[in-house]
Protein backbone atom coordinates (compact mmCIF):
# COMPACT_ATOMS: atom_id res chain seq x y z
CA UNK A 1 175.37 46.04 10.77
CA UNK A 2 173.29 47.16 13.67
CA UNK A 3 170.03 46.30 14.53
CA UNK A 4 168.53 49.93 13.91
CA UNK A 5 170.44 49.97 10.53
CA UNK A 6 169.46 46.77 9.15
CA UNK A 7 166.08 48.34 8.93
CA UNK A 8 165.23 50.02 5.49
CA UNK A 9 164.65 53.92 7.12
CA UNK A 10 166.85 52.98 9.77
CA UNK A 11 169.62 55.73 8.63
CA UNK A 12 167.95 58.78 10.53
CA UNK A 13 167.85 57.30 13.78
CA UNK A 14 170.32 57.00 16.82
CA UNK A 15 168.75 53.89 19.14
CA UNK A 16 166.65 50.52 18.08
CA UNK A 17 163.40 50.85 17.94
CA UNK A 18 161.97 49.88 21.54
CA UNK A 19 160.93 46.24 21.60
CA UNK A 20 157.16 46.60 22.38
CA UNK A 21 156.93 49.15 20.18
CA UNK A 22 158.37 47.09 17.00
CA UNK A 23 155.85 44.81 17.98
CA UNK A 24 152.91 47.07 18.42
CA UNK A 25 153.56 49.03 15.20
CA UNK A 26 154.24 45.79 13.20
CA UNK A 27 151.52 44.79 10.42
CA UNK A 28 153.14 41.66 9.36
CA UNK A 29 150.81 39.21 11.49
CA UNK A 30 148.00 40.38 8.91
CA UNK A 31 149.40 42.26 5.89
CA UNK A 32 151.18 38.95 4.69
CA UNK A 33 148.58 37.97 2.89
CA UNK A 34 148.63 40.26 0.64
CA UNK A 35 152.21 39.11 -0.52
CA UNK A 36 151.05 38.10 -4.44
CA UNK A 37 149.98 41.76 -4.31
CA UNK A 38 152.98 43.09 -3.44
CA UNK A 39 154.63 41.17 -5.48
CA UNK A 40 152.29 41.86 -8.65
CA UNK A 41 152.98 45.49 -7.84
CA UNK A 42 156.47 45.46 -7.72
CA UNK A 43 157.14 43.25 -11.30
CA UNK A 44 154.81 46.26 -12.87
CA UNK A 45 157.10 48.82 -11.62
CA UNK A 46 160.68 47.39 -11.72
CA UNK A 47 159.23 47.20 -15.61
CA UNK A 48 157.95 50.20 -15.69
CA UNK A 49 161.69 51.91 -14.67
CA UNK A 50 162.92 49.28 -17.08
CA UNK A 51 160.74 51.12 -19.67
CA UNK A 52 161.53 55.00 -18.63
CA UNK A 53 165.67 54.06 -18.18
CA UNK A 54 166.10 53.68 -14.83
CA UNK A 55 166.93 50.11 -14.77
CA UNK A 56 168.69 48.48 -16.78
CA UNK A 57 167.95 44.76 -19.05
CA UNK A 58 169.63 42.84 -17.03
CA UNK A 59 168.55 44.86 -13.50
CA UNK A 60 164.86 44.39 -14.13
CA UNK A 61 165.32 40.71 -14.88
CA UNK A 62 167.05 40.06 -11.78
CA UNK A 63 164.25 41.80 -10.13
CA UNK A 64 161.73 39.75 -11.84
CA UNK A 65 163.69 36.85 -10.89
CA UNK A 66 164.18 37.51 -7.56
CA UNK A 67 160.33 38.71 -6.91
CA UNK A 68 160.09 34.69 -8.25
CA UNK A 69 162.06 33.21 -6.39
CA UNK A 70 160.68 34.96 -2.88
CA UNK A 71 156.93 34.45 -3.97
CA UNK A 72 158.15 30.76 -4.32
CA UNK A 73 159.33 30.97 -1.20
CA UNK A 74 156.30 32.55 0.68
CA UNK A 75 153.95 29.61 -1.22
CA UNK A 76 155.75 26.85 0.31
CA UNK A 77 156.62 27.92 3.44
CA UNK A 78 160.54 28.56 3.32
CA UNK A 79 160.50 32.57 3.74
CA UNK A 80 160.38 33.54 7.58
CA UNK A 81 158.43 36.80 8.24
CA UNK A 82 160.39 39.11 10.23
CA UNK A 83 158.84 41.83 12.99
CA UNK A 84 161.42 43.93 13.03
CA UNK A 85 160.95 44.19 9.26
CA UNK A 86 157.21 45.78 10.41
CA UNK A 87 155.27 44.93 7.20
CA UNK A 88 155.21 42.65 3.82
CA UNK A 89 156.57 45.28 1.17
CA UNK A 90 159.82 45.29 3.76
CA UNK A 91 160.16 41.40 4.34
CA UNK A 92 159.50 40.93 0.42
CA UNK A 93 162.15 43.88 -0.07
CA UNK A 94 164.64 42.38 2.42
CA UNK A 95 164.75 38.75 1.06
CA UNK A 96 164.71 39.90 -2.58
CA UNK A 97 167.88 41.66 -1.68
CA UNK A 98 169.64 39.13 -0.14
CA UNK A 99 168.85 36.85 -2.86
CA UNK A 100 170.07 39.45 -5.75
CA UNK A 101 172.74 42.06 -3.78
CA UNK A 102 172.47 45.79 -4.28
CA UNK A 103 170.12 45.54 -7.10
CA UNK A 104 167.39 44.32 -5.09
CA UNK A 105 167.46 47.84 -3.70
CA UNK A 106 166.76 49.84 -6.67
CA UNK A 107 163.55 48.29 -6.98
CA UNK A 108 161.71 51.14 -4.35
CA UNK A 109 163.14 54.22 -6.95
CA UNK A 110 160.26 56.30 -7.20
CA UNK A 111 157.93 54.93 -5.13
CA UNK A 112 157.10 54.97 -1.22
CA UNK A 113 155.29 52.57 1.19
CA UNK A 114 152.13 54.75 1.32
CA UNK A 115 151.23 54.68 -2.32
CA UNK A 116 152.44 50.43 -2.63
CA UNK A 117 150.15 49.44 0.16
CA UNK A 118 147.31 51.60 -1.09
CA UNK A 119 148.08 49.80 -4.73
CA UNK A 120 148.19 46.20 -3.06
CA UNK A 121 144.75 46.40 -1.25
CA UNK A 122 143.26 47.76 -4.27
CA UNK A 123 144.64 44.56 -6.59
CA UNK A 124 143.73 42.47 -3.60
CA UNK A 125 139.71 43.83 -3.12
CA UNK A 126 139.82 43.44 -6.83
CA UNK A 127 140.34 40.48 -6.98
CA UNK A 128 138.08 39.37 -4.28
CA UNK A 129 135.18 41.84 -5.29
CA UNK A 130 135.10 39.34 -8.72
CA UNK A 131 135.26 36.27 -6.41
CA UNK A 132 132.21 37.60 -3.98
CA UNK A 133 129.83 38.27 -7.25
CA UNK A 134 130.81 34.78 -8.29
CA UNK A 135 129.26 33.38 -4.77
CA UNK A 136 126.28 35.96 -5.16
CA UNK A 137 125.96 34.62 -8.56
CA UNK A 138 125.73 31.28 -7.27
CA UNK A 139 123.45 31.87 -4.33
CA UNK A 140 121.39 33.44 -7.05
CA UNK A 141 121.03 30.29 -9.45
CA UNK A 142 119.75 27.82 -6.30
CA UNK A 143 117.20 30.47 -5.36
CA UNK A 144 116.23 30.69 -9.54
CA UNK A 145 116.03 26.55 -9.02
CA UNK A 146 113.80 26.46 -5.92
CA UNK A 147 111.41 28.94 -7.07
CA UNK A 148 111.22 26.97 -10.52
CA UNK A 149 110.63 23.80 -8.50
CA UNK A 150 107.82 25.87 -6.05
CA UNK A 151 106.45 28.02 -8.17
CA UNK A 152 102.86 26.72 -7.48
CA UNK A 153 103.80 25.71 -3.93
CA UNK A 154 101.23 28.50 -1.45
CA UNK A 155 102.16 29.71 1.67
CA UNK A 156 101.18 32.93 3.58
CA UNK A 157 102.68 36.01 2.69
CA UNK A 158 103.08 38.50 5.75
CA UNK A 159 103.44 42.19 7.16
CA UNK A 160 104.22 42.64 10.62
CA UNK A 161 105.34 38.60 10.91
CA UNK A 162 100.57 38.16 10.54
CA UNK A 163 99.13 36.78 7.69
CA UNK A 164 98.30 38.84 4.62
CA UNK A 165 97.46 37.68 1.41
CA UNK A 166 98.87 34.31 -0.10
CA UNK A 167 101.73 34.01 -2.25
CA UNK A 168 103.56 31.41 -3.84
CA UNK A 169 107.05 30.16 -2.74
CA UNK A 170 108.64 30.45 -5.64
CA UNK A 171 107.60 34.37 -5.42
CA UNK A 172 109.22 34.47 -1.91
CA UNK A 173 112.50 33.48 -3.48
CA UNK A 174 112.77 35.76 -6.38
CA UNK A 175 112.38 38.93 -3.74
CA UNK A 176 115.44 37.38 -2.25
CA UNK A 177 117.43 37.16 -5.85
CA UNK A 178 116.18 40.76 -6.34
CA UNK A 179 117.73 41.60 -3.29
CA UNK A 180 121.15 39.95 -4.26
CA UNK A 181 120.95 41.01 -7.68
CA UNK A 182 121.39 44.68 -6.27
CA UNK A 183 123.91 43.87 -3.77
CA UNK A 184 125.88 42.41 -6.77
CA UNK A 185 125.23 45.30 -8.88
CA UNK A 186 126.44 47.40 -5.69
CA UNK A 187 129.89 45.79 -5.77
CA UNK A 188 130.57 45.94 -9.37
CA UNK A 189 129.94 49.77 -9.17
CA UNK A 190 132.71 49.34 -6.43
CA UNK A 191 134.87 48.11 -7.94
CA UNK A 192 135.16 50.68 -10.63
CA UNK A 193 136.56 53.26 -8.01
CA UNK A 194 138.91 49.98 -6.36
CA UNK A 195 140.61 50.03 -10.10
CA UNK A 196 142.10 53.05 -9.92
CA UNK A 197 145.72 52.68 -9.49
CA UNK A 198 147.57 55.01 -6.91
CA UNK A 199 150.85 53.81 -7.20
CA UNK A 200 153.60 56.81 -8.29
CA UNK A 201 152.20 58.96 -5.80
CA UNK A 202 155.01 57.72 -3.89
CA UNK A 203 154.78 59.20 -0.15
CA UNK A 204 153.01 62.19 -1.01
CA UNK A 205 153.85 64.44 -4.01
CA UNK A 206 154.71 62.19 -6.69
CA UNK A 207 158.26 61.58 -7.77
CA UNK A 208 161.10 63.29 -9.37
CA UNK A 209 161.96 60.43 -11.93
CA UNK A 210 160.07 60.26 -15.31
CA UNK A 211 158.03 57.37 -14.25
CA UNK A 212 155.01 56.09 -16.74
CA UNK A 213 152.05 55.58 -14.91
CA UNK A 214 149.92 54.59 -17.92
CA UNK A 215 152.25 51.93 -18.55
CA UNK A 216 152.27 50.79 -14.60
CA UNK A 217 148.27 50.61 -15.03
CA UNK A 218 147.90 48.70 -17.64
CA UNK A 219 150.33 46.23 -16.54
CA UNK A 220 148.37 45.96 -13.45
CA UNK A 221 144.93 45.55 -15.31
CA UNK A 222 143.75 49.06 -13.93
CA UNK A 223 141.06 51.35 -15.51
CA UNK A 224 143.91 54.72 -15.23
CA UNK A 225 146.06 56.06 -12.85
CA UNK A 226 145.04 58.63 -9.70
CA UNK A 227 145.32 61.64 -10.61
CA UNK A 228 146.23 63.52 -7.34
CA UNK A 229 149.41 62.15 -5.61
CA UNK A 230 147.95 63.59 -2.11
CA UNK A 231 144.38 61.69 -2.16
CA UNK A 232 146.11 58.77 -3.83
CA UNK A 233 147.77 57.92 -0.65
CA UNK A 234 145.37 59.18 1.35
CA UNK A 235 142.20 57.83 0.15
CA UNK A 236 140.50 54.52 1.61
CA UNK A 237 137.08 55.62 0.67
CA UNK A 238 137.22 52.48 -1.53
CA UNK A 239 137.24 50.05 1.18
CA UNK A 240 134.69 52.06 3.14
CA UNK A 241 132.22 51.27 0.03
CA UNK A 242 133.39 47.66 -0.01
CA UNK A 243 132.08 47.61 4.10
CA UNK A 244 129.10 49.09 3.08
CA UNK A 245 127.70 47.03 0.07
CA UNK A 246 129.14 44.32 2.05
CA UNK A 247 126.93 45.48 5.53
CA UNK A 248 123.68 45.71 2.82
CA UNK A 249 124.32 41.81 1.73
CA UNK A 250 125.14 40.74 5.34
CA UNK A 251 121.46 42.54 6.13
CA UNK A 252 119.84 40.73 3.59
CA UNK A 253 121.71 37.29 4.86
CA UNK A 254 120.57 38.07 8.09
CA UNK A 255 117.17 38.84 7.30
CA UNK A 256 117.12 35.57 5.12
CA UNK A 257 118.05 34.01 8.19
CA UNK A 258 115.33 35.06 10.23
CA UNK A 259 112.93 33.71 7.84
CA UNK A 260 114.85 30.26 8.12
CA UNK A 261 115.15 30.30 11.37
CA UNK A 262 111.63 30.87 11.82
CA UNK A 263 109.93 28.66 9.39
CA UNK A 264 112.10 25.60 11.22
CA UNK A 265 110.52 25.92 14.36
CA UNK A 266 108.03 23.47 15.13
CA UNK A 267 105.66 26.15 15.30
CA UNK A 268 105.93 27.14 11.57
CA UNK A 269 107.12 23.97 10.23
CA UNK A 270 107.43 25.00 6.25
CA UNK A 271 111.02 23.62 5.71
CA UNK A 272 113.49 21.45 6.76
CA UNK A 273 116.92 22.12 6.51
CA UNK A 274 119.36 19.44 5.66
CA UNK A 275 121.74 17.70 8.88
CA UNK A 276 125.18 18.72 7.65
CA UNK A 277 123.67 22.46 8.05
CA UNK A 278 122.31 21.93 11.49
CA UNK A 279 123.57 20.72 15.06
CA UNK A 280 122.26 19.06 18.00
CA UNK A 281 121.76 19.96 21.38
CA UNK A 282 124.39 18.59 24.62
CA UNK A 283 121.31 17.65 26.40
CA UNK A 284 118.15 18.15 24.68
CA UNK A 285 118.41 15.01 22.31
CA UNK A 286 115.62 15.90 19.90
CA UNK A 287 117.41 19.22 19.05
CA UNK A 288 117.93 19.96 15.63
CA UNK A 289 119.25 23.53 15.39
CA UNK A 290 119.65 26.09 12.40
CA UNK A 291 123.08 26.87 13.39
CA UNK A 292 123.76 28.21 9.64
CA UNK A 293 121.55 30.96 9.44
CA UNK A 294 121.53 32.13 13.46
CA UNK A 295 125.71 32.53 13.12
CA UNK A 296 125.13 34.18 9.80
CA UNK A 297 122.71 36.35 11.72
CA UNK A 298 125.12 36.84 14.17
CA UNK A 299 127.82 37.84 12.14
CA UNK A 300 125.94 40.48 10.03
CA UNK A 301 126.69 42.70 13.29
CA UNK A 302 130.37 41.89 13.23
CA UNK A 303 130.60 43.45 9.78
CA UNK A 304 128.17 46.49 10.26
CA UNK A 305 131.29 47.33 13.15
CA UNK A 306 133.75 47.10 10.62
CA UNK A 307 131.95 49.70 8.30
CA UNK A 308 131.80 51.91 11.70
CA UNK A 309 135.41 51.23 12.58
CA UNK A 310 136.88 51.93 8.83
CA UNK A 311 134.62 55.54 8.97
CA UNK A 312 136.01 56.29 12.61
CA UNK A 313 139.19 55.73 11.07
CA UNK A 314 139.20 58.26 8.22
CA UNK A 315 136.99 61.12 10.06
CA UNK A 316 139.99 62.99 11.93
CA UNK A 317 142.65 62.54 9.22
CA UNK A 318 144.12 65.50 7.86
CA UNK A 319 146.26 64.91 4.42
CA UNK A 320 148.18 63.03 3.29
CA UNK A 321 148.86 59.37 4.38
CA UNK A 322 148.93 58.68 8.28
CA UNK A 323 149.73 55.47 10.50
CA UNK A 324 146.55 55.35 11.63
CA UNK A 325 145.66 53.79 8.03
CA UNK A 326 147.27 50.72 8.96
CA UNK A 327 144.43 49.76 10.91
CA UNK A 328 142.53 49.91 7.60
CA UNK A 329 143.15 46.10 6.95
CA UNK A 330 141.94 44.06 9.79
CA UNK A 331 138.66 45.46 9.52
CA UNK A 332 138.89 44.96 5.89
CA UNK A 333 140.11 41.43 5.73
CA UNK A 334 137.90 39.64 8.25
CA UNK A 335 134.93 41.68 6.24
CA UNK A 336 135.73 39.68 3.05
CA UNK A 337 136.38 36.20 5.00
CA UNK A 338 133.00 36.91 6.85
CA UNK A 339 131.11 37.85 3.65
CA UNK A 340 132.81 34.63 1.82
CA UNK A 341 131.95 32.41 4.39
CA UNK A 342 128.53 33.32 4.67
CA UNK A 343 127.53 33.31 0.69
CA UNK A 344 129.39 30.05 0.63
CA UNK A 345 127.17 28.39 3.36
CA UNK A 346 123.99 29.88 1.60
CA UNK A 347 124.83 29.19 -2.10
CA UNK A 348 125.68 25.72 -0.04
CA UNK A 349 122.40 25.18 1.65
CA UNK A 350 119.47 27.20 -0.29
CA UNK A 351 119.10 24.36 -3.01
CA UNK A 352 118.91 21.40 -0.59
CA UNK A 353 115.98 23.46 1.34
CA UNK A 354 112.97 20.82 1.24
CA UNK A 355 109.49 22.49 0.94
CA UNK A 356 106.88 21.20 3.38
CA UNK A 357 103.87 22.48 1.09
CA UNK A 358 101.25 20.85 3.05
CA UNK A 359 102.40 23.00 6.54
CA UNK A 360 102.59 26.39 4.18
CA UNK A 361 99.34 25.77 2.73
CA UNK A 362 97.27 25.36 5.94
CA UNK A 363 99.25 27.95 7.55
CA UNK A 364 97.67 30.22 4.55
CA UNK A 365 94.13 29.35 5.07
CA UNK A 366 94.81 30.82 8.67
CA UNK A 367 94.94 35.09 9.15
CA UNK A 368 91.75 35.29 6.59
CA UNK A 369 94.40 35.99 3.93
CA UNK A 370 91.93 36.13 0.86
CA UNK A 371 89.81 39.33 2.78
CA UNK A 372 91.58 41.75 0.32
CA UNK A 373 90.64 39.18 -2.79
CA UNK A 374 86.75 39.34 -1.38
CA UNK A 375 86.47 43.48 -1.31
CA UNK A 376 88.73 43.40 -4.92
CA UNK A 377 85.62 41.21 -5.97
CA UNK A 378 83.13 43.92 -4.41
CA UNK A 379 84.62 46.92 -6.38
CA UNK A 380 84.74 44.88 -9.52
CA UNK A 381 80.84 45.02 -8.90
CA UNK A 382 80.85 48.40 -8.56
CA UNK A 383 81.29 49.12 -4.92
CA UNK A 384 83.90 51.77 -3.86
CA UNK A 385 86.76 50.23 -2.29
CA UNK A 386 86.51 51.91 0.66
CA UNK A 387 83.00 50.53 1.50
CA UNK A 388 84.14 47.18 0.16
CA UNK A 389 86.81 47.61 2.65
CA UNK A 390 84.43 48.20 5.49
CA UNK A 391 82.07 44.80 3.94
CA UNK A 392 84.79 42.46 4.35
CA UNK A 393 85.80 43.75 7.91
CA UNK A 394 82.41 42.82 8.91
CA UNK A 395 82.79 39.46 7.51
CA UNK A 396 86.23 39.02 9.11
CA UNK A 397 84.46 39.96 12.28
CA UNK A 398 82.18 36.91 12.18
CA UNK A 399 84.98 34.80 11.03
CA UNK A 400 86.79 35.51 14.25
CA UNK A 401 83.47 34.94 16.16
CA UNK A 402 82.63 31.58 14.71
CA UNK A 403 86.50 30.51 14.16
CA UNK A 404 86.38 30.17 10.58
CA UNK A 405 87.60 31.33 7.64
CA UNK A 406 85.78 33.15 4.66
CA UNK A 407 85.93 30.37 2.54
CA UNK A 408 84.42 28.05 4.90
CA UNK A 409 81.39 30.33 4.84
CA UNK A 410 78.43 29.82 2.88
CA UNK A 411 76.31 31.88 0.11
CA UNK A 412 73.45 32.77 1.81
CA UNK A 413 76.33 34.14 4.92
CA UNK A 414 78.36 36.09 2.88
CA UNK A 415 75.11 37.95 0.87
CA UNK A 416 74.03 39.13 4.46
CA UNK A 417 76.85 41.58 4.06
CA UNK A 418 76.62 42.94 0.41
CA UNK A 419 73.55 41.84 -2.13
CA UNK A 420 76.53 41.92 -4.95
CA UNK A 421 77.92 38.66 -3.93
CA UNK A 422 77.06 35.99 -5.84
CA UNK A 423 78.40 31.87 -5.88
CA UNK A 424 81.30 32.78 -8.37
CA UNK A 425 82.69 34.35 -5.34
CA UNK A 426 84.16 31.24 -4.18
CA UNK A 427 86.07 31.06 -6.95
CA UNK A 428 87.63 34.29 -5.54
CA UNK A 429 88.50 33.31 -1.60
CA UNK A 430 90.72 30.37 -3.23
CA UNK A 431 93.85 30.41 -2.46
CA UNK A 432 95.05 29.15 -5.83
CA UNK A 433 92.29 31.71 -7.00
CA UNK A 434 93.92 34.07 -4.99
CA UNK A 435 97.79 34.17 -6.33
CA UNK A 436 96.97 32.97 -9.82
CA UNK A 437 94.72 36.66 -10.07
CA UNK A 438 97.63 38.14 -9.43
CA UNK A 439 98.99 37.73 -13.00
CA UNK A 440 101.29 40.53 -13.80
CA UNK A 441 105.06 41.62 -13.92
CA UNK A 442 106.20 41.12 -10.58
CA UNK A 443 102.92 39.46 -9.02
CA UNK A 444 102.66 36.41 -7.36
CA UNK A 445 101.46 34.43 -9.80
CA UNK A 446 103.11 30.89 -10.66
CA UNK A 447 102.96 31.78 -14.41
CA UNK A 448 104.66 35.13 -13.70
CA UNK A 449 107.28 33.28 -11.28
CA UNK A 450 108.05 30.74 -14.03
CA UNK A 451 108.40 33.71 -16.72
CA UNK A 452 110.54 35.65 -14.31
CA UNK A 453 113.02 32.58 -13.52
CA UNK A 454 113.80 32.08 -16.95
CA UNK A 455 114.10 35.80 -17.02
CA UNK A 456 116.20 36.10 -14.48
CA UNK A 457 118.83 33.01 -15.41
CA UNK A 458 119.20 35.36 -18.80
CA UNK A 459 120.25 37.88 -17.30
CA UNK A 460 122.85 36.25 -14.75
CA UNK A 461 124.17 34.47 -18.24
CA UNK A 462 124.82 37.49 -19.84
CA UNK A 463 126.34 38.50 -16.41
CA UNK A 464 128.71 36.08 -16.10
């Protein structure tokens, strides 16, 4: 047998394939792992022709045999992948007939290569959609433990990277949950549209024998069938989705990282970051750097090009499947193995984070951060906010001049700007005054941290 016929569509053609072609239109170096896939897919359909009367007993069992015995072989490193075979449904194919004869060849009745890859990357973001919420999920519980353990713990809350208003740490950490809590509620909407299953669409129209999708999809675990053979091939809107929720949680990562990154510096000083999450410096021996969080940083770019690449991809296509889609799955793939890697190193290193409180706290009493707690007071005694507004700025202003802040001030100081201020107001410019007055669903207060943690662990519970 030739060279040209030994491939599977090799019948129409007159010449080989040109060498550097085979090479560049091969998908093997990447599509191999999706081989348990494949495989998966196939036992579900040789059954399903079992089922309908287009195999026989003892052809489907050879079949499932034979898709064994070359998954065996895959797993332990016996089965050589072939380029001139171009992709894994053709190696898998290949050696499954060699290992069972003529029968082995039956097993792509009804079906085509566009709707079996289209069937395999949906059953393999499936399955890694599930495994991705599991490392959100995870993430999720050491942010729910440091905020329990810092719920009381102050530092400065900020807008445009100044100080604000004091918060508590343990508040700062559930607006990072909340975050993840979306993106995981983000990819389990995904994954509804992933379990569809395409496969009997075959190349384009469907097929002539009296397959049983139903059957196919609930062997497979998925929701129903497609139900147009044309956008069944077609479609990769799916993994477009993926690359976005997965671009959103890189975002957050990165902005996370930011944060870390800053409050290491020397200038900041609020945290410390375990060794076996840092590295040192060639030359600068007092180096420790948060190499963690700046490559997450870095990365979050490398997957926001992905989602551009995948929707480049898809703009120009006209119906049905084209081979343009097999550049669908590096973009894909080194998504998910960026987005693992990245939740694993943060569900890794968020619970060791230890809490400099002392560093936070004088960092708060900095920025005047209780000015919006003093003109709160002021309309409480029945000034307009507005003018209460204008009152503090004028204290602020003298703070600035004299270099301290309002709390540092005394009574008869403070009166010079309103006659409504009275010595309970120190009470007020706290800053454990400050965050525990903010004592409501979603404030900063450690009693509403607390209440939301256990809150919070309910719900991922009842998640899980």
């Amino acid at each position: 047998m030739s060279e040209q016929e030994d491939k599977l569509w090799g019948g129409r053609f007159s010449e080989p394939t040109d060498a550097f072609v085979e090479a560049f239109t091969a998908s093997i170096g990447f599509d191999q792992r999706l081989y348990r896939h494949d495989i998966e897919g196939s036992k579900a359909h040789a059954q399903m022709l079992n089922k309908v009367g287009v195999l026989t007993d003892e052809e489907c069992q050879s079949i499932l045999d034979g898709l064994a015995q070359v998954e065996y072989e895959i797993e332990s490193g016996k089965l050589e992948w072939s380029i001139s075979l171009e992709d894994i449904h053709m190696n898998i194919e290949a050696r499954l007939t060699d290992l069972i004869g003529d029968t082995g060849k039956k097993l792509h009745t009804g079906r085509s290569r566009n709707d079996q890859i289209a069937t395999d990357i949906r059953l393999y973001l499936r399955e890694e959609i599930d495994f991705i919420i599991e490392e959100i999920q995870r993430l999720q519980e050491g942010l729910l433990g440091l905020a329990e353990r810092e719920a009381s713990t102050i530092l400065p809350g900020f807008t445009h990277l100044q100080v604000a208003q004091p918060i508590t740490f343990g508040h700062h950490m559930l607006a990072w949950f909340e975050m993840l809590q979306r993106d995981a509620e983000r990819l389990a909407d995904c994954r509804r549209r992933v379990n569809i299953m395409p496969l009997g669409a075959a190349a384009l129209a469907g097929t002539t024998y009296p397959i049983d999708r139903n059957y196919t999809a609930k062997l497979l675990g998925f929701e129903r069938p497609s139900r147009n053979s044309l956008d069944s091939v077609s479609d990769r809107d799916f993994a477009i989705e993926f690359n976005a929720a997965a671009s959103l949680i890189m975002m957050h990562l990165s902005r996370f990282s930011e944060e870390l990154v800053i409050w290491t510096s020397a200038q900041f000083n609020f945290i410390n970051l375990p060794d076996r999450f840092c590295t040192g410096s060639s030359i600068m021996p007092q180096k420790k750097n948060p190499d963690v969080p700046e490559l997450v940083r870095g990365k979050a770019g490398r997957v926001f090009g992905h989602l551009i690449s995948l929707l480049t991809l898809m703009k120009s296509q006209p119906l049905a499947y084209n081979k343009d889609n097999q550049e669908d799955k590096e973009p894909l793939f080194d998504t998910i193995d960026t987005l693992k890697g990245s939740l694993r190193a943060f569900a890794d290193m968020v619970p060791a984070i230890e809490v400099k409180a002392d560093f936070m706290r004088q960092a708060a009493l900095q920025g005047f951060s209780t000015a919006t707690d003093l003109a709160d007071y002021l309309v409480r005694k029945g000034i307009p906010f507005r003018d209460a507004h204008e009152i503090v700025g004028k204290a602020v202003a003298l703070g600035v001049e004299t270099g301290r802040d309002l709390s540092e001030m005394d009574l008869e100081e403070l009166t010079a700007f309103s006659d409504r201020i009275e010595a309970d107001i120190f009470e007020v410019l706290t800053l454990e005054g400050s965050v525990a007055a903010r004592d409501h669903l979603g404030g900063t207060a450690p009693g509403q941290v607390l209440a939301q943690v256990e809150a919070a662990r309910k719900g991922l519970k009842n998640s899980q």
